[in-house]
Protein backbone atom coordinates (compact mmCIF):
# COMPACT_ATOMS: atom_id res chain seq x y z
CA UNK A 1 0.00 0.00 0.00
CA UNK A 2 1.38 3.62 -0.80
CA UNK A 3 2.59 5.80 1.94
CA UNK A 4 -0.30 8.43 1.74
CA UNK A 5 -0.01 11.98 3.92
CA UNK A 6 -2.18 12.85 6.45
CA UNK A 7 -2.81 16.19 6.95
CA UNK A 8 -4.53 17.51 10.54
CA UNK A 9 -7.38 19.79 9.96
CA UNK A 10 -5.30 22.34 12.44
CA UNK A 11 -2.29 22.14 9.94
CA UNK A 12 -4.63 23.20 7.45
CA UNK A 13 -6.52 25.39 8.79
CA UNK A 14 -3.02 27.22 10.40
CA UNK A 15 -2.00 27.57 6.79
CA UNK A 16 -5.34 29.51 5.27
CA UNK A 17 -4.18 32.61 5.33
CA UNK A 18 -1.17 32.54 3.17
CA UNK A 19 -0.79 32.06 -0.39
CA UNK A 20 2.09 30.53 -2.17
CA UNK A 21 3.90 32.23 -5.17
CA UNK A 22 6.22 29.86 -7.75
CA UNK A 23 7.60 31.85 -10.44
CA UNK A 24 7.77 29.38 -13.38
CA UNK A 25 9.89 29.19 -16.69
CA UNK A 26 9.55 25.79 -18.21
CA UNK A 27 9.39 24.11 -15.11
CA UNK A 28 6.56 21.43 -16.51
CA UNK A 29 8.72 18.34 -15.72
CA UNK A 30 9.33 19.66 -11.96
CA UNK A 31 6.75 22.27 -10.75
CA UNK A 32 3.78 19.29 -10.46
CA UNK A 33 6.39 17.69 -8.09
CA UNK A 34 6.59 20.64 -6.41
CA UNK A 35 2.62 21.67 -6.09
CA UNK A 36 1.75 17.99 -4.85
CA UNK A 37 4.31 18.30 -1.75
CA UNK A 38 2.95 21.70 -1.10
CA UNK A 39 -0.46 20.06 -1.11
CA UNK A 40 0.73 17.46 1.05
CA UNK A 41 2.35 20.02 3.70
CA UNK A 42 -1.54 21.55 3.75
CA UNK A 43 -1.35 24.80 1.42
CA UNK A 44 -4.31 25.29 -0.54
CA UNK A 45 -3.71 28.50 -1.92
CA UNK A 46 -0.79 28.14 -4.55
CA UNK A 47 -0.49 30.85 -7.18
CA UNK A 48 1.93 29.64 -10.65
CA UNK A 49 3.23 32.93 -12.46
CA UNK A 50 3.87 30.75 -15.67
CA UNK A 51 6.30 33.56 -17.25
CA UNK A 52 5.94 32.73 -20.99
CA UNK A 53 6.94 29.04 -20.69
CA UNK A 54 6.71 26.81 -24.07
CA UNK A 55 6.26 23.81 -22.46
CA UNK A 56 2.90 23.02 -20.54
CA UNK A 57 3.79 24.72 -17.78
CA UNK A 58 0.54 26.22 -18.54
CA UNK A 59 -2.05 23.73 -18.71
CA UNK A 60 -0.94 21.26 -15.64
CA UNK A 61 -3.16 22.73 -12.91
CA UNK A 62 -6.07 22.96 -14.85
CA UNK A 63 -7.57 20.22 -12.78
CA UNK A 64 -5.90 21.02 -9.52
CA UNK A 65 -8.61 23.74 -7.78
CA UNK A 66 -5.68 24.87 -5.38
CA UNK A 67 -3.85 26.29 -7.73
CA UNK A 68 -3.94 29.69 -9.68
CA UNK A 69 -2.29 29.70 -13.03
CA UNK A 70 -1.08 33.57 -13.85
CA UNK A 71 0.54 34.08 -17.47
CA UNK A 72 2.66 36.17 -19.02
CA UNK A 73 2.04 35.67 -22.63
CA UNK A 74 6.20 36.45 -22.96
CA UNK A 75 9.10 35.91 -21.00
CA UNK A 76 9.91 39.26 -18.46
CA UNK A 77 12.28 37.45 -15.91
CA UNK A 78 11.59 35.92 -11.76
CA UNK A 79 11.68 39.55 -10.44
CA UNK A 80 8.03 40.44 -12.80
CA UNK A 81 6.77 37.00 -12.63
CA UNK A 82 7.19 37.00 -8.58
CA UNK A 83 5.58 40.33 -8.17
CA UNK A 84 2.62 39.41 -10.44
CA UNK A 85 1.93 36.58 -8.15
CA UNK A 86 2.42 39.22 -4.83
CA UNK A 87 -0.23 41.43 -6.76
CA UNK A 88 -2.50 38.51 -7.20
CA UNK A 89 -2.15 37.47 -3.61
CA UNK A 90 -2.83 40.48 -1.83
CA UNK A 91 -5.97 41.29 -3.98
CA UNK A 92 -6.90 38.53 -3.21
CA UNK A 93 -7.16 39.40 0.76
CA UNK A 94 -3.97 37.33 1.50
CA UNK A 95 -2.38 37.98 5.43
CA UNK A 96 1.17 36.48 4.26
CA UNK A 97 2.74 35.80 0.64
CA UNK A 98 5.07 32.90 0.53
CA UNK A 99 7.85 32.75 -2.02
CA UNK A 100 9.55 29.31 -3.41
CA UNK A 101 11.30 28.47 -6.34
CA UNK A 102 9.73 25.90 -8.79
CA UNK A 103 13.11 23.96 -9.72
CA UNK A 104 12.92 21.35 -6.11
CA UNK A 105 16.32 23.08 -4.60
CA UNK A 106 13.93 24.34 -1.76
CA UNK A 107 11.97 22.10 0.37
CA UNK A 108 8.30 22.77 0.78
CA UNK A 109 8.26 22.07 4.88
CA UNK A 110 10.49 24.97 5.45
CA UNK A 111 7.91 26.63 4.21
CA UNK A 112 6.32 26.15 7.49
CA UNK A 113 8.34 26.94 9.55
CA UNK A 114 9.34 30.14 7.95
CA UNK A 115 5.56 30.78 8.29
CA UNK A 116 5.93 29.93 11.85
CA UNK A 117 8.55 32.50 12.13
CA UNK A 118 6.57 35.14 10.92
CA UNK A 119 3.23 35.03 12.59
CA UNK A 120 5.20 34.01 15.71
CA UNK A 121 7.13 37.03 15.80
CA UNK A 122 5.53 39.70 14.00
CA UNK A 123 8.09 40.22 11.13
CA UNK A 124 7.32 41.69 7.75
CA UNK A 125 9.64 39.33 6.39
CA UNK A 126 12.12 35.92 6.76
CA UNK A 127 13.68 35.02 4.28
CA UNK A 128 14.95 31.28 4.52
CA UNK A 129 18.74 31.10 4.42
CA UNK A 130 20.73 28.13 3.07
CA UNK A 131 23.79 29.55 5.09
CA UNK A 132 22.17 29.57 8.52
CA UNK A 133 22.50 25.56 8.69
CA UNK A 134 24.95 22.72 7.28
CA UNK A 135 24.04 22.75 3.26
CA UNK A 136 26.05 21.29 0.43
CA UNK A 137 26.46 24.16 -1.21
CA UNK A 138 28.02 24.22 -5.04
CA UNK A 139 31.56 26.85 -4.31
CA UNK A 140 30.00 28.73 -7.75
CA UNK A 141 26.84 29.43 -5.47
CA UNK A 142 28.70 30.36 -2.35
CA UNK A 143 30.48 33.17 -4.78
CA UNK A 144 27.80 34.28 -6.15
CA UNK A 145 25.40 34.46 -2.49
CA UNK A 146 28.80 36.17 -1.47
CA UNK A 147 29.29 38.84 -3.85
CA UNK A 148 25.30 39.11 -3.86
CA UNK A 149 25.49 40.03 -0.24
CA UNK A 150 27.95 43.02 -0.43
CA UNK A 151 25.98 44.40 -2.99
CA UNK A 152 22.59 44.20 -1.20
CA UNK A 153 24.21 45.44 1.67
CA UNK A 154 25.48 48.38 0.02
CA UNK A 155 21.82 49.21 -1.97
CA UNK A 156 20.43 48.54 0.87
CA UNK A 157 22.27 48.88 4.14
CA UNK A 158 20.95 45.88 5.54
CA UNK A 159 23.76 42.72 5.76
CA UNK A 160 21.94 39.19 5.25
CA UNK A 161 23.42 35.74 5.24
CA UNK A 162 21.22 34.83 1.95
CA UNK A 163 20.54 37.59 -0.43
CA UNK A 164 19.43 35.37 -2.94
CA UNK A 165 17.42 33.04 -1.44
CA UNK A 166 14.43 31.82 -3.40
CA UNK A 167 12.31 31.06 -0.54
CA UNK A 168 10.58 33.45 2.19
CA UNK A 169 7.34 34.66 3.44
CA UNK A 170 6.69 38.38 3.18
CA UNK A 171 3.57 39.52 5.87
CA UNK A 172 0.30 41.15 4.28
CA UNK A 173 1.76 45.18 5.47
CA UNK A 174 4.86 44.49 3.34
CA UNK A 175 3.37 43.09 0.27
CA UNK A 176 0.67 45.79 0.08
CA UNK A 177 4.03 48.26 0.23
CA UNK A 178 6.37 46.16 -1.74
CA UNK A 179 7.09 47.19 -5.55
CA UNK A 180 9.39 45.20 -7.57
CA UNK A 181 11.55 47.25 -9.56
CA UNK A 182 13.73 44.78 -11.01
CA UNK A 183 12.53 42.23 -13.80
CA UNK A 184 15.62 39.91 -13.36
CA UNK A 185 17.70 37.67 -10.80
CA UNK A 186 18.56 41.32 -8.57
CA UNK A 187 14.99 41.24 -7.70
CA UNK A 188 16.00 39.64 -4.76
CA UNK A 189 17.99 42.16 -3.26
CA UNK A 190 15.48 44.88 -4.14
CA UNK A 191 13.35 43.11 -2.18
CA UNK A 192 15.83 43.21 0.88
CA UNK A 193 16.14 47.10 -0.08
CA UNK A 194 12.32 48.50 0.49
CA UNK A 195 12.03 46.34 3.20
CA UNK A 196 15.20 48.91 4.66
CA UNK A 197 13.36 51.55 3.12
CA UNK A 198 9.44 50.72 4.60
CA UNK A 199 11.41 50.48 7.58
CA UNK A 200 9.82 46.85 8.72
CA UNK A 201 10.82 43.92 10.55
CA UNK A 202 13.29 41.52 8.79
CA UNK A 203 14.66 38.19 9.81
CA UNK A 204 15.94 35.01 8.57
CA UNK A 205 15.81 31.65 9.68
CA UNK A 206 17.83 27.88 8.38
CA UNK A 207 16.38 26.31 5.39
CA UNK A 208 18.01 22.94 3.40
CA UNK A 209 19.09 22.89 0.02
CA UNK A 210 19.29 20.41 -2.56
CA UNK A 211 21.39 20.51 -5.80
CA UNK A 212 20.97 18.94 -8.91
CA UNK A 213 22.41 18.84 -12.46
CA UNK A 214 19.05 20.80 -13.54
CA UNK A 215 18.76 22.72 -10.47
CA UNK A 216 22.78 24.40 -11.50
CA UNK A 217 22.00 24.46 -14.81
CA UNK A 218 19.50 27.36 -13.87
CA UNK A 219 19.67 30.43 -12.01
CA UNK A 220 22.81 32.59 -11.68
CA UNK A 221 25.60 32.38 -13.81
CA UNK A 222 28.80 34.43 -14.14
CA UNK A 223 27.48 36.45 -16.87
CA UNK A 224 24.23 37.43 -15.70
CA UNK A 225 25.42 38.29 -12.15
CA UNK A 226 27.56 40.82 -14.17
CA UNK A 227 24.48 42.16 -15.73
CA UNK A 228 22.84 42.05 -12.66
CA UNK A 229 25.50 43.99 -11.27
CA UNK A 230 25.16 46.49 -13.97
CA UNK A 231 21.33 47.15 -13.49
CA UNK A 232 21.76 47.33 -9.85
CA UNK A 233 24.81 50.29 -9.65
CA UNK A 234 23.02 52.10 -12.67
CA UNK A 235 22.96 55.34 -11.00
CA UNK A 236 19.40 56.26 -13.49
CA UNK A 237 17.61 54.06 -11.43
């Protein structure tokens, strides 16, 4: 007999009030993975930003009730996808906004417990930090997370252990405030730099980490975090 997951009514009903946003590009033969462990763990409200996939990222929820497919009939990068799903959630009545990537490195029970960490405490925002906790970490990804740091320290004033993590829980006051002004990968730290500038409660807390082949082969690369770079120190913006 399958293993099959229970989930307690008061897991589910602790969970009601926040939504989850995956920010999706071609991520068809991982993101149902993905949803169905999120289902498991007892959230119900799951918003997809499919950002101008052409796979079927598109069409695989159409059956599943709990989630909310967004599109974005082209491709405008994580930083527009996420905040389309933020917009969506907080119309929507949301009290928190959870963030996850859709490629598996993140584990959906953190989730919890970042939520935990949030309504427990009364922060705006945690982000989940690989670095906070024994990961294997790829070296390329401890450079990057590195570098990434100084700089959203510098935009921001505000020194984290994970500036690029793809997985935190932002509280209803911040996501009403927040506005994403960068399409790409520095979305991130932008994030990390109006929560300096709304002047609200940030914290972090240890999340696990898994890398794959597929997982590495996404994401941040040498040449991107050098246009990310760019973007972020152009003084016109």
């Amino acid at each position: 007999m399958p293993n099959k997951t229970i989930i307690f009514p008061k897991v589910k009903e602790f969970l009601q009030d926040v939504y989850v946003v995956i920010p999706a590009l071609n991520e068809a033969k991982r993101i149902g993975t993905l949803v169905e462990e999120l289902n498991k763990k007892g959230f119900s409200k799951i918003v997809v930003v499919n950002d101008g996939s052409d796979d079927e990222t598109q069409h695989l929820f159409d059956h599943n009730n709990q989630v909310t497919v967004l599109n974005h009939m082209v491709n405008l990068g994580p930083g527009a996808a996420t905040m389309t799903g933020i917009t969506y959630a907080v119309d929507q009545g949301a009290e928190y906004v959870a963030t996850i990537d859709a490629d598996l490195q993140h584990h959906p029970e953190d989730l919890i417990k970042l939520y935990s960490e949030i309504q427990g405490n009364d922060y705006d925002l945690v982000i989940g930090s690989r670095f906070l906790k024994k990961n294997a970490i790829p070296r390329s990804r401890i450079f990057y997370n590195f570098f990434g740091n100084w700089v959203s320290y510098l935009k921001s004033g505000l020194m984290v252990s994970d500036s690029q993590s793809g997985i935190k829980v932002l509280s209803q006051k911040f996501a009403k405030e927040l506005s994403i002004d960068y399409n790409g990968f520095e979305f991130c730290i932008d994030i990390i730099k109006k929560a300096k500038l709304h002047k609200v409660k940030v914290a972090e807390f240890p999340v696990s980490v898994t890398y794959t082949k597929e997982t590495m082969a996404k994401g941040q690369s040498f040449s991107n975090g050098l246009m990310m770079l760019g973007r972020l120190l152009n003084p016109f913006r």
